[in-house]
Protein backbone atom coordinates (compact mmCIF):
# COMPACT_ATOMS: atom_id res chain seq x y z
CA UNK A 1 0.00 0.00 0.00
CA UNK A 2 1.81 3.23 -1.26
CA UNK A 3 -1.46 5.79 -1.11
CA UNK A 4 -4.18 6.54 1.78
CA UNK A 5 -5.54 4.31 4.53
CA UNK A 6 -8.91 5.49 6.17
CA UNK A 7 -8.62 4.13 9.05
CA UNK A 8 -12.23 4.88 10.30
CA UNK A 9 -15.57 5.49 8.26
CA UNK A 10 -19.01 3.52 7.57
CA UNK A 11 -19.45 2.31 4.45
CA UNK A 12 -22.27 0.32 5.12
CA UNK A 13 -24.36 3.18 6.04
CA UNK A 14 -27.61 3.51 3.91
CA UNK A 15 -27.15 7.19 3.80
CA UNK A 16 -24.29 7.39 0.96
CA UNK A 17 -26.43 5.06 -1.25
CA UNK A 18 -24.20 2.93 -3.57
CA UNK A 19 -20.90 1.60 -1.78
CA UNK A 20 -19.16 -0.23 -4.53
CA UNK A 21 -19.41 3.19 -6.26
CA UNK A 22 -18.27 5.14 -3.84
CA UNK A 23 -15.40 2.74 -3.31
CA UNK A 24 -14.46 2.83 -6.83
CA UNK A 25 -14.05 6.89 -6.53
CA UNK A 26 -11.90 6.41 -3.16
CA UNK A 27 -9.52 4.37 -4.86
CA UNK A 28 -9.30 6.94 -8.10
CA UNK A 29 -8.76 9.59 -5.06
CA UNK A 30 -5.61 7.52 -4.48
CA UNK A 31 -7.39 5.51 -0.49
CA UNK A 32 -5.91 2.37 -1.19
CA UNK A 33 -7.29 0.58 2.35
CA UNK A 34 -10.20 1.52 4.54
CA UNK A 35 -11.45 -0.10 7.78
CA UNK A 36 -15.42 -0.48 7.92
CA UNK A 37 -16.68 0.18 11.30
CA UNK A 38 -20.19 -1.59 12.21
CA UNK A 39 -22.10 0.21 14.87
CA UNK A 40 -24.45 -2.54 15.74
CA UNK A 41 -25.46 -6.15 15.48
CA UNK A 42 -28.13 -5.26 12.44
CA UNK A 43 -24.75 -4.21 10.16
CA UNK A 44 -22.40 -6.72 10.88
CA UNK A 45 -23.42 -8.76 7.50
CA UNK A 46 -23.32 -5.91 5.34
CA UNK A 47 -19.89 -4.80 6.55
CA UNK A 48 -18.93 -8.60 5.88
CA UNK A 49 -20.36 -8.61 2.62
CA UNK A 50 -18.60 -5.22 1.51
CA UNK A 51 -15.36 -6.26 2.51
CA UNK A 52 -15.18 -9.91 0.78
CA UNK A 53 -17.01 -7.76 -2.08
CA UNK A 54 -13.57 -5.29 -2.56
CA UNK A 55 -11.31 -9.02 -3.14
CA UNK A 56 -9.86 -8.58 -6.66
CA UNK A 57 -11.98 -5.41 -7.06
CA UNK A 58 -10.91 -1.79 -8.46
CA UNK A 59 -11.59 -0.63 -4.83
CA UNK A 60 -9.58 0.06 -1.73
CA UNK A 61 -8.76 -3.11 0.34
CA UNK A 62 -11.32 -3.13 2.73
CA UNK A 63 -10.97 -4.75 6.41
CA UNK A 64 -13.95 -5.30 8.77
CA UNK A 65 -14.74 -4.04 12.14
CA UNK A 66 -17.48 -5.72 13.86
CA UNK A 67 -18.79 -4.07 17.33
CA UNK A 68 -21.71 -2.02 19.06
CA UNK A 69 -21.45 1.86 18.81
CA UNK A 70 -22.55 3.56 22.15
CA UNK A 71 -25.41 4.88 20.26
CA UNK A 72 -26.95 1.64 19.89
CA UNK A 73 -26.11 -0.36 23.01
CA UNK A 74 -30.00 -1.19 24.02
CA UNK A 75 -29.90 -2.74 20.45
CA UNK A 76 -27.95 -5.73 21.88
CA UNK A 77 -29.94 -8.82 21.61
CA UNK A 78 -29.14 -12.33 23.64
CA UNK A 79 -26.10 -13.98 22.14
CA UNK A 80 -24.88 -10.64 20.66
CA UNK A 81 -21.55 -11.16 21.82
CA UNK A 82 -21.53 -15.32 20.76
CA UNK A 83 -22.36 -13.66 16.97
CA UNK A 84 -19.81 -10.80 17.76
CA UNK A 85 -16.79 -14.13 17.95
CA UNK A 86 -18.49 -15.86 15.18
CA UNK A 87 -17.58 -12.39 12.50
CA UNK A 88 -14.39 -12.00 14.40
CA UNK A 89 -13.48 -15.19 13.09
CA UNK A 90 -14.75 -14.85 9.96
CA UNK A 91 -11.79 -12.46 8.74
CA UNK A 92 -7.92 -12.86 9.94
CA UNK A 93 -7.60 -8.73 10.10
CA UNK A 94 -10.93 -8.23 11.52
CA UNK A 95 -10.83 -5.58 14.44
CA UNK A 96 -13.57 -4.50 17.09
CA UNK A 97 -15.15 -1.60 16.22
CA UNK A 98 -17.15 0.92 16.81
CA UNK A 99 -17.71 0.72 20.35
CA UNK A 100 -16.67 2.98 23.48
CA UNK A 101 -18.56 5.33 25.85
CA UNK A 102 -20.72 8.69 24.96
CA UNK A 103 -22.08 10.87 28.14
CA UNK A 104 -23.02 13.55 25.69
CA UNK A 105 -25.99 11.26 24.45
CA UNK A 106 -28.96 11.06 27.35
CA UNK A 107 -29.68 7.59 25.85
CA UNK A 108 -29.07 4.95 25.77
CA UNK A 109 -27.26 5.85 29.89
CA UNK A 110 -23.76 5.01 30.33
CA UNK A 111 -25.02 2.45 33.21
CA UNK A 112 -26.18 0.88 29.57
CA UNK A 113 -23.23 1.40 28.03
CA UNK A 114 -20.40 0.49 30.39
CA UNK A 115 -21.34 -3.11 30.44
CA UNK A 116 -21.60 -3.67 26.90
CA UNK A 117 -18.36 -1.89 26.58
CA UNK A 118 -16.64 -3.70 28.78
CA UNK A 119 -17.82 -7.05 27.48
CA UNK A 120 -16.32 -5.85 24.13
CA UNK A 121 -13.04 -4.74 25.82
CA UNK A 122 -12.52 -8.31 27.36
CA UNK A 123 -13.26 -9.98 24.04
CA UNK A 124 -10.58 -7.94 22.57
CA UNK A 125 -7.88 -8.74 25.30
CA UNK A 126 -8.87 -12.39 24.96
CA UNK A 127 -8.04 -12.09 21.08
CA UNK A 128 -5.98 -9.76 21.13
CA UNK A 129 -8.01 -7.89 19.10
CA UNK A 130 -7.64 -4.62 17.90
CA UNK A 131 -10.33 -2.23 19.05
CA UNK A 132 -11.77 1.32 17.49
CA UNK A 133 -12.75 3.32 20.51
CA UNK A 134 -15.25 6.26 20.60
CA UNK A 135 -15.29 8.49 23.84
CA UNK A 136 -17.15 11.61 24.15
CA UNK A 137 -17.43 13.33 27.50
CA UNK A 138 -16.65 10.21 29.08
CA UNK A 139 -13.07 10.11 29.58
CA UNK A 140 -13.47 9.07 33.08
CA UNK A 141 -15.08 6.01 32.43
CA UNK A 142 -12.81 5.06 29.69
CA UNK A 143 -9.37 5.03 32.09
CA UNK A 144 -11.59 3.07 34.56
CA UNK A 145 -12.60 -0.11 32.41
CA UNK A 146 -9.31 0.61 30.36
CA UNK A 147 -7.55 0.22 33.52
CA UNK A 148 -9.90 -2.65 34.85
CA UNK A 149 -9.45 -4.95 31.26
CA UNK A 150 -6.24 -3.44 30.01
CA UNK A 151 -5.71 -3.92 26.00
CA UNK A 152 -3.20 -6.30 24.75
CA UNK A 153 -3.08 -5.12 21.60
CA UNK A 154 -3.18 -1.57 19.56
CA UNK A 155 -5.73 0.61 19.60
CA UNK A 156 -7.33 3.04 17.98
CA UNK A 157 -9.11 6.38 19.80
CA UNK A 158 -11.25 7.63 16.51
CA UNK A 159 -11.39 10.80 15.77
CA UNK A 160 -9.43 11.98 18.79
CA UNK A 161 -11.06 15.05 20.12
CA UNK A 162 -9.52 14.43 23.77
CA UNK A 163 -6.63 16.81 25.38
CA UNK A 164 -2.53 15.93 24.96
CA UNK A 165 -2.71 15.16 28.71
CA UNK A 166 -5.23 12.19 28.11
CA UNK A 167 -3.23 11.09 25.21
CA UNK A 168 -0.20 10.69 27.12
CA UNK A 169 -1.68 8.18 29.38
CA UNK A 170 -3.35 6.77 26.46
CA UNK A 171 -0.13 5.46 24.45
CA UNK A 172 1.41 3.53 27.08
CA UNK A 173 -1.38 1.53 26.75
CA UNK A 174 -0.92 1.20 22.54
CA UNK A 175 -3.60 3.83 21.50
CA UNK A 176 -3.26 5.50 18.41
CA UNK A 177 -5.00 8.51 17.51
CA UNK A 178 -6.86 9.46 13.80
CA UNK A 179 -7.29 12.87 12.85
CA UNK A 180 -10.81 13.67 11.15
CA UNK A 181 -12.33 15.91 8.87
CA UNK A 182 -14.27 18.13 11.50
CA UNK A 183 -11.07 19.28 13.13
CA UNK A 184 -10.55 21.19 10.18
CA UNK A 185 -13.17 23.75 11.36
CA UNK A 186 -11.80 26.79 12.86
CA UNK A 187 -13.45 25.95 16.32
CA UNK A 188 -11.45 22.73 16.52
CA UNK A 189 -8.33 24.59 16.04
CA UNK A 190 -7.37 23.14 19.64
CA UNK A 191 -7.74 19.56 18.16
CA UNK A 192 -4.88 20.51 15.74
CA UNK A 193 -2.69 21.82 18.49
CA UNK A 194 -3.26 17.87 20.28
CA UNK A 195 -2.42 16.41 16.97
CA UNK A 196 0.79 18.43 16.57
CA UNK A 197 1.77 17.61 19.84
CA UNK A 198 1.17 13.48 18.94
CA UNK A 199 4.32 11.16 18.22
CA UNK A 200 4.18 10.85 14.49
CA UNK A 201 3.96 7.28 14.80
CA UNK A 202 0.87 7.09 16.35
CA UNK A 203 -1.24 9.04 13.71
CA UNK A 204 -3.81 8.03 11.28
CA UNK A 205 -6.37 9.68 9.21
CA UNK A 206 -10.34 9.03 8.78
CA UNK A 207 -13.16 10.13 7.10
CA UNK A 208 -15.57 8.68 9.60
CA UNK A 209 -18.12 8.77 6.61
CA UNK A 210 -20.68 10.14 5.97
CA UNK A 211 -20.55 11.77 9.03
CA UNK A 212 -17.52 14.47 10.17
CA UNK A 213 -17.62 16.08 6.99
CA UNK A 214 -15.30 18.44 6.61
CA UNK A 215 -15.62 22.29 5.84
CA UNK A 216 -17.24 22.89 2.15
CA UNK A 217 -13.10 24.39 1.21
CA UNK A 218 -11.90 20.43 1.53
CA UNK A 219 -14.80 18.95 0.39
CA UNK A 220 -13.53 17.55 -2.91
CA UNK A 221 -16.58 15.04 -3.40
CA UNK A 222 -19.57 16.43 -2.94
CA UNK A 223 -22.39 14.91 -1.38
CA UNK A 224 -26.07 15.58 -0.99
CA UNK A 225 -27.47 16.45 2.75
CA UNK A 226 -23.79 17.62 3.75
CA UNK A 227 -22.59 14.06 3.89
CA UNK A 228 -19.07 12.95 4.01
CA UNK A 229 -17.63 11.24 0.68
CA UNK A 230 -15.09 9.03 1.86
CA UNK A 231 -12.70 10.12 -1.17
CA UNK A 232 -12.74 13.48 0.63
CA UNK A 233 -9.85 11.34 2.60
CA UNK A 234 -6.97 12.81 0.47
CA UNK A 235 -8.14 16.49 0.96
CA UNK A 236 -8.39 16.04 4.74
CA UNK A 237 -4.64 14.42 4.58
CA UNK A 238 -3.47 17.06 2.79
CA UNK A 239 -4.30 19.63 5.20
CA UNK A 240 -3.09 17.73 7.99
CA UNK A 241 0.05 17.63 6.27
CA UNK A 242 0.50 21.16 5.61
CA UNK A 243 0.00 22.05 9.20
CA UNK A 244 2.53 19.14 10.21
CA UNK A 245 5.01 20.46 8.12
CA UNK A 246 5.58 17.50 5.76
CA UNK A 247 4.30 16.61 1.98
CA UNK A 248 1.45 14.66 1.93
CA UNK A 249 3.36 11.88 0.20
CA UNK A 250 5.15 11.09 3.03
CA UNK A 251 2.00 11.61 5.53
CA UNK A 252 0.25 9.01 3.10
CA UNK A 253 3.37 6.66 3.87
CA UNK A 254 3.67 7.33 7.39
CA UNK A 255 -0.16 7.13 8.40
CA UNK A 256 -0.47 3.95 6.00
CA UNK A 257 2.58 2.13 7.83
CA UNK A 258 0.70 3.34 11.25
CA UNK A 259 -2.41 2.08 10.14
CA UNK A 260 -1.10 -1.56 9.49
CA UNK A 261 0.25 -1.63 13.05
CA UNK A 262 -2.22 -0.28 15.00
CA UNK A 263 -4.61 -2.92 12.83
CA UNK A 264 -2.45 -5.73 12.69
CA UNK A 265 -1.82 -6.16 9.29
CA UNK A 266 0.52 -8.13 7.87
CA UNK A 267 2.49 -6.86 4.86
């Protein structure tokens, strides 16, 4: 892989409509490799069926991430976490993902949450699994299960919106940290500032699509509703780069090589 690795978006999502297209335009942007994130037990197929889909296909390589998002942790149904093993196994570079904590949501309650997180968290340290954490408002809780079922294996905090200070009791314990799209607005300027601060070799870059779309200035694909094409990957790289100080050649390179670390893939 020589060109862009989105390490965090939702292709699956109804919302952008066609997938294999948009696929096809993320790999004429120059994304060569994407990781799916699921974000509950209704998507896991889909986000199966897209990634054995991109095999042999004009599209980025495509690696699954099978979990339950916050958002939808009163979705769980009995054997959720039986089925979650079953996908796991289903893909050698499968990673658990989306899951994590959200206090800014008043439902479903982090007493929801917590449990399903930490069930999730355990799985991971059993497989050593890598894991795509979201955490909003909620960094308390995080350290406490983190510290409780500590990873044994990389992970990733998506779209990293925390302080330097959390970060650097974060990597001890193997996080890595993707920069997103909505940091580009002027009111996130303090994200940048975290991000400039971060050992390069921790960094990756997402679209989180469709959602975290950037300012309409790096918006080079268009979508309608303000939705987030995923080829809008290279833009957002590019202006990470600039403010980083290096070409966005050698962020491509550097993020990709991060990427297949923090996810475990072998070259």
């Amino acid at each position: 892989m020589s060109g862009y690795f989105d390490a965090h978006l939702h292709l699956q999502d109804e919302r952008l409509g066609d997938a294999f297209e948009l696929a096809r335009h993320m790999r004429r942007a120059g994304v060569e490799a994407a990781v799916i994130d699921a974000t509950r037990q209704s998507d896991w197929n889909k986000v199966h069926q897209l990634t054995a889909w991109s095999m042999g296909e004009e599209v980025p390589e495509l690696f699954p991430a099978y979990g339950i998002h916050p958002w939808y942790a009163d979705t769980a149904a009995e054997g959720w976490l039986e089925d979650l093993q079953d996908y796991l196994a289903t893909h050698p570079s499968a990673s658990i993902g989306e899951i994590g904590l959200d206090a800014w949501i008043e439902a479903p309650h982090l007493d929801l949450q917590r449990p399903i997180f930490r069930a999730q968290l355990e799985l991971a340290a059993q497989l050593s699994k890598t894991m795509s954490i979201h955490c909003l408002k909620a960094w308390g809780p995080l350290f406490e299960e983190l510290k409780a079922c500590p990873p044994t294996a990389p992970f990733l905090m998506h779209s990293y919106g925390g302080s330097i200070e959390f970060a650097e009791q974060l990597i001890p314990l193997g996080a890595y940290f993707s920069f997103s799209g909505y940091f580009l607005q002027e009111r996130k300027a303090a994200a940048f500032r975290v991000f400039e601060q971060l050992p390069m070799e921790r960094i990756l870059i997402e679209t989180d699509a469709p959602d975290m779309t950037p300012p309409i200035g790096f918006v080079a694909y268009p979508l309608a509703d303000g939705l987030n094409h995923p080829a809008n990957l290279v833009a957002i790289a590019e202006a990470l780069a600039e403010r980083l100080g290096m070409s966005p050649q050698e962020l491509a390179q550097r993020c990709t090589r991060n990427a297949k670390v923090c996810f475990q893939i072998l070259a």
